[in-house]
C-alpha atoms as a PDB file:
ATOM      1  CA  UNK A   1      66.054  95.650 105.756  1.00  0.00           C
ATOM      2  CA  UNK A   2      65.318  93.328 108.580  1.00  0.00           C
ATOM      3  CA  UNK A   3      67.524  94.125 112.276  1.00  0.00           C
ATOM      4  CA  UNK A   4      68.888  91.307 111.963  1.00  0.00           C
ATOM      5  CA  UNK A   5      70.739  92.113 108.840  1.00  0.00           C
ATOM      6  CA  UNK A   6      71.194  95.218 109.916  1.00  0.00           C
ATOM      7  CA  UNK A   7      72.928  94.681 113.176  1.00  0.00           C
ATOM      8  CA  UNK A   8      74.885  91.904 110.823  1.00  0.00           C
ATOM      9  CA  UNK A   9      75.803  94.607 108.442  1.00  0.00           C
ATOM     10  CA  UNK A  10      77.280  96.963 110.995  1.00  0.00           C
ATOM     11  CA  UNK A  11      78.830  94.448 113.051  1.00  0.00           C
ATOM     12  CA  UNK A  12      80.828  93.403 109.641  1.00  0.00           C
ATOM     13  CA  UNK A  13      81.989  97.539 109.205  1.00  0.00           C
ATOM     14  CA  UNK A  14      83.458  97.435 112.869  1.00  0.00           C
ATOM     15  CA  UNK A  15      84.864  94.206 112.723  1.00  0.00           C
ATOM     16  CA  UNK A  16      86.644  95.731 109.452  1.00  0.00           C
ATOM     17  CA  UNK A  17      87.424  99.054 110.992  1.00  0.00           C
ATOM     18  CA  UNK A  18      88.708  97.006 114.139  1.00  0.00           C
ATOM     19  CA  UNK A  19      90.750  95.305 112.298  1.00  0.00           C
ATOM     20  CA  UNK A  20      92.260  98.677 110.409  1.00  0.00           C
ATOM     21  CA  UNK A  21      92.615 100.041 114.329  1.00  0.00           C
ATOM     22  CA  UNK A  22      94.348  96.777 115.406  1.00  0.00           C
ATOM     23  CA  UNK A  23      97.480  97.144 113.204  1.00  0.00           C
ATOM     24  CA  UNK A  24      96.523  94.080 111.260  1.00  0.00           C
ATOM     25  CA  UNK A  25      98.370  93.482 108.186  1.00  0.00           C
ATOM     26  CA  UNK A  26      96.482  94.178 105.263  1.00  0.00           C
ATOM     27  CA  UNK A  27      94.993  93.172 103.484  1.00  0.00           C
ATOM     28  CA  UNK A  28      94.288  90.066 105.953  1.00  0.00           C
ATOM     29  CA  UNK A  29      92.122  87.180 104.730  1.00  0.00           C
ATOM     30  CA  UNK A  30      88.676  87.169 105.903  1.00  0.00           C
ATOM     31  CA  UNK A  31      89.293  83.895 108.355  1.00  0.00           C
ATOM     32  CA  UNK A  32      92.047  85.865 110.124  1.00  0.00           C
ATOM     33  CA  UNK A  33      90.216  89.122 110.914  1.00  0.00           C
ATOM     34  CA  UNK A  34      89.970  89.080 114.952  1.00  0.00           C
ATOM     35  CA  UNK A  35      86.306  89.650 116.568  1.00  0.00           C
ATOM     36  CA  UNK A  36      85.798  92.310 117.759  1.00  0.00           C
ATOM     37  CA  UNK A  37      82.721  92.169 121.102  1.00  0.00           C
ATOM     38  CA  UNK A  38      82.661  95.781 121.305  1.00  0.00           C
ATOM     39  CA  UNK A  39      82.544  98.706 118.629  1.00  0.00           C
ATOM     40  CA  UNK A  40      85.946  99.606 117.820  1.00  0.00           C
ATOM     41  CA  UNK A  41      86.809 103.695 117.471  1.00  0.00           C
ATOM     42  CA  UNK A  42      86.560 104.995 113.806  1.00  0.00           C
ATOM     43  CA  UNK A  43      89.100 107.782 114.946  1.00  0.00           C
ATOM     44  CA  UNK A  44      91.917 105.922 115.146  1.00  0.00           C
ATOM     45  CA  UNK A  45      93.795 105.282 112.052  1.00  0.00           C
ATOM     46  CA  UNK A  46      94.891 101.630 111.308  1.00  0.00           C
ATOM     47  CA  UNK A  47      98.581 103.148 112.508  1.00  0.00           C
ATOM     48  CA  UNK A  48      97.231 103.505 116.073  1.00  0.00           C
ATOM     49  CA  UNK A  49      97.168 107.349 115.419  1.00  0.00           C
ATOM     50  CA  UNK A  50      94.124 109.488 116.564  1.00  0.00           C
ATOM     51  CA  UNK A  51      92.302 111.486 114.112  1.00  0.00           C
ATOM     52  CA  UNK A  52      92.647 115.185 114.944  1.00  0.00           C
ATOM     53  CA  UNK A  53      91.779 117.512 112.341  1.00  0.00           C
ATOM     54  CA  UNK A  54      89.076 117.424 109.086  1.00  0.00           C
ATOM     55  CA  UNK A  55      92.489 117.087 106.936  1.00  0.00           C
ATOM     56  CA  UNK A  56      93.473 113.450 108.929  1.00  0.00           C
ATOM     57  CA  UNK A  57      89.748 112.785 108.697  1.00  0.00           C
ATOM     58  CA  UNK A  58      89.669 112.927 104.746  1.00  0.00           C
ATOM     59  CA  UNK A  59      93.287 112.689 103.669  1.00  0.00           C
ATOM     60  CA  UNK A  60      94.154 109.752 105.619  1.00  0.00           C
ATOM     61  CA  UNK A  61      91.062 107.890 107.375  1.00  0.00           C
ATOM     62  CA  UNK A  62      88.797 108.059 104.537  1.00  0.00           C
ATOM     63  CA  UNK A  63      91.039 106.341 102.449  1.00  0.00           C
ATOM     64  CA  UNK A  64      91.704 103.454 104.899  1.00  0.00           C
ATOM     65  CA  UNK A  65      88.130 102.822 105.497  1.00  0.00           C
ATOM     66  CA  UNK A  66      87.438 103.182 101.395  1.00  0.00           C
ATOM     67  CA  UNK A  67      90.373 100.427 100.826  1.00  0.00           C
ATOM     68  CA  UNK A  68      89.083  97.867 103.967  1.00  0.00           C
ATOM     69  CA  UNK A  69      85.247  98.079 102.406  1.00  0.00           C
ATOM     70  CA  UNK A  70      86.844  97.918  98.563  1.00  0.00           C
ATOM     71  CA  UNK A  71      89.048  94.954  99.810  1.00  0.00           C
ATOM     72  CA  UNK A  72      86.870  93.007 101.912  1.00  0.00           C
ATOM     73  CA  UNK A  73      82.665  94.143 100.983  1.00  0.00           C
ATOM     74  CA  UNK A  74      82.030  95.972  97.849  1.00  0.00           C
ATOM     75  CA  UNK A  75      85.109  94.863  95.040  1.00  0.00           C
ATOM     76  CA  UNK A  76      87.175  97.407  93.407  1.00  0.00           C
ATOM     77  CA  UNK A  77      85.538  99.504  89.990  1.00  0.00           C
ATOM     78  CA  UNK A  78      86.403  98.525  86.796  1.00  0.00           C
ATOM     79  CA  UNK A  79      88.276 100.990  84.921  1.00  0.00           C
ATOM     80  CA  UNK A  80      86.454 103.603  83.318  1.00  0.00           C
ATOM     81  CA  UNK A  81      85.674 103.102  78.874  1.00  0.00           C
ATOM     82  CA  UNK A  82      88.160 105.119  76.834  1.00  0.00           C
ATOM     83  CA  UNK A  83      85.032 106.062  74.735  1.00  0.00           C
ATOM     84  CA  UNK A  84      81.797 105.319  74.815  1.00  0.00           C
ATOM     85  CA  UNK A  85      79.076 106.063  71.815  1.00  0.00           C
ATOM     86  CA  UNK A  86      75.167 106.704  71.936  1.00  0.00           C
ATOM     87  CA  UNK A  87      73.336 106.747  69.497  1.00  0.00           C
ATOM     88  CA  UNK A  88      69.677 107.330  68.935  1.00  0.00           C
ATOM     89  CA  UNK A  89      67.467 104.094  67.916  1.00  0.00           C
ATOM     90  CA  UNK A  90      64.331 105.753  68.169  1.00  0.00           C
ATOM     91  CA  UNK A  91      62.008 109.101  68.731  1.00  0.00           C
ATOM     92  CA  UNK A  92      58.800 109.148  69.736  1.00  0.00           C
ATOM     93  CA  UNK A  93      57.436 112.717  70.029  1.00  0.00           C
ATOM     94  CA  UNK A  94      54.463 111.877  71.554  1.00  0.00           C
ATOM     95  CA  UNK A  95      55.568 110.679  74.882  1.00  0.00           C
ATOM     96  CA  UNK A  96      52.888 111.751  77.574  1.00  0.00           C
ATOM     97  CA  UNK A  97      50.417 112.916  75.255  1.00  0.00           C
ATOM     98  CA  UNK A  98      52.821 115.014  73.377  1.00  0.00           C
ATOM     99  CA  UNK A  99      53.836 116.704  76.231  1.00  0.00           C
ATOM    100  CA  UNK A 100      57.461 115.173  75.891  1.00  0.00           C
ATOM    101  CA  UNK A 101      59.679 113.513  73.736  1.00  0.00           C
ATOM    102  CA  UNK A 102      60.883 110.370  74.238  1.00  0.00           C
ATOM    103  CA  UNK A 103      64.331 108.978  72.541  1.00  0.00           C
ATOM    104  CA  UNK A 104      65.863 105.575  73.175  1.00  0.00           C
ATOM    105  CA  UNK A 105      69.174 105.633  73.480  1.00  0.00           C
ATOM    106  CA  UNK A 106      71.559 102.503  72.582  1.00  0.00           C
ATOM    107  CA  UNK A 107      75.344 102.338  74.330  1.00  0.00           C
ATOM    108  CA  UNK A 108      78.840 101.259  72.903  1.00  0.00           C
ATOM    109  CA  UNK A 109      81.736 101.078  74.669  1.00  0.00           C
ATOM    110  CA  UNK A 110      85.330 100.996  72.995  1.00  0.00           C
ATOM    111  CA  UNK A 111      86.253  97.643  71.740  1.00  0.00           C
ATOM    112  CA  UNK A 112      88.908  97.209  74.604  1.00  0.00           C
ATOM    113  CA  UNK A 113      86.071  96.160  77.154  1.00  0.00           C
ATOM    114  CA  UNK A 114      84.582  93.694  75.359  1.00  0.00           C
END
């Protein structure tokens, strides 16, 4: 990655936690998010709170931060199949010069996600 994208990728992860620290409703619309010059504390919860203890850390920080980078970078997951099916399209048993086997595998996922 070139440090330019880098130092644009991490300046985008404080400006987010910043905006968590600053109280700003959420979630806020990208346009509104304030800048932020200087790298904002990741120990202070979007309440104002400090972090004190591995149990604020992951029961209430980690979650902020997951939501703001859901919410504003990476999308929220799909929910998961109810069922999902392989089946075996073909064998080849002399993968590697017989040293392995090789199956290909097809996927089907329940008719609900299609």
């Amino acid at each position: 990655m070139r440090p330019k994208a880098v130092r644009s990728a991490v300046r985008t992860i404080f400006t987010l936690i910043a905006a968590s620290c600053l109280g700003q409703p959420y979630p806020a619309p990208v346009d509104s998010l304030p800048q932020v010059p200087d790298f904002p504390d990741p120990l202070v919860m979007a309440d104002g709170s400090p972090v004190r203890s591995p149990e604020d850390w992951y029961g209430k920080r980690v979650p902020e931060l997951r939501n703001l980078f859901q919410h504003y970078m990476y999308g929220f997951p799909p929910p998961a199949p109810g069922e999902v099916r392989a089946t075996v399209r073909r064998t080849n048993p002399a993968a590697f010069g017989g040293e392995a086997t090789c199956l290909l595998y097809t996927s089907d996922a329940a008719d609900e996600f299609r």
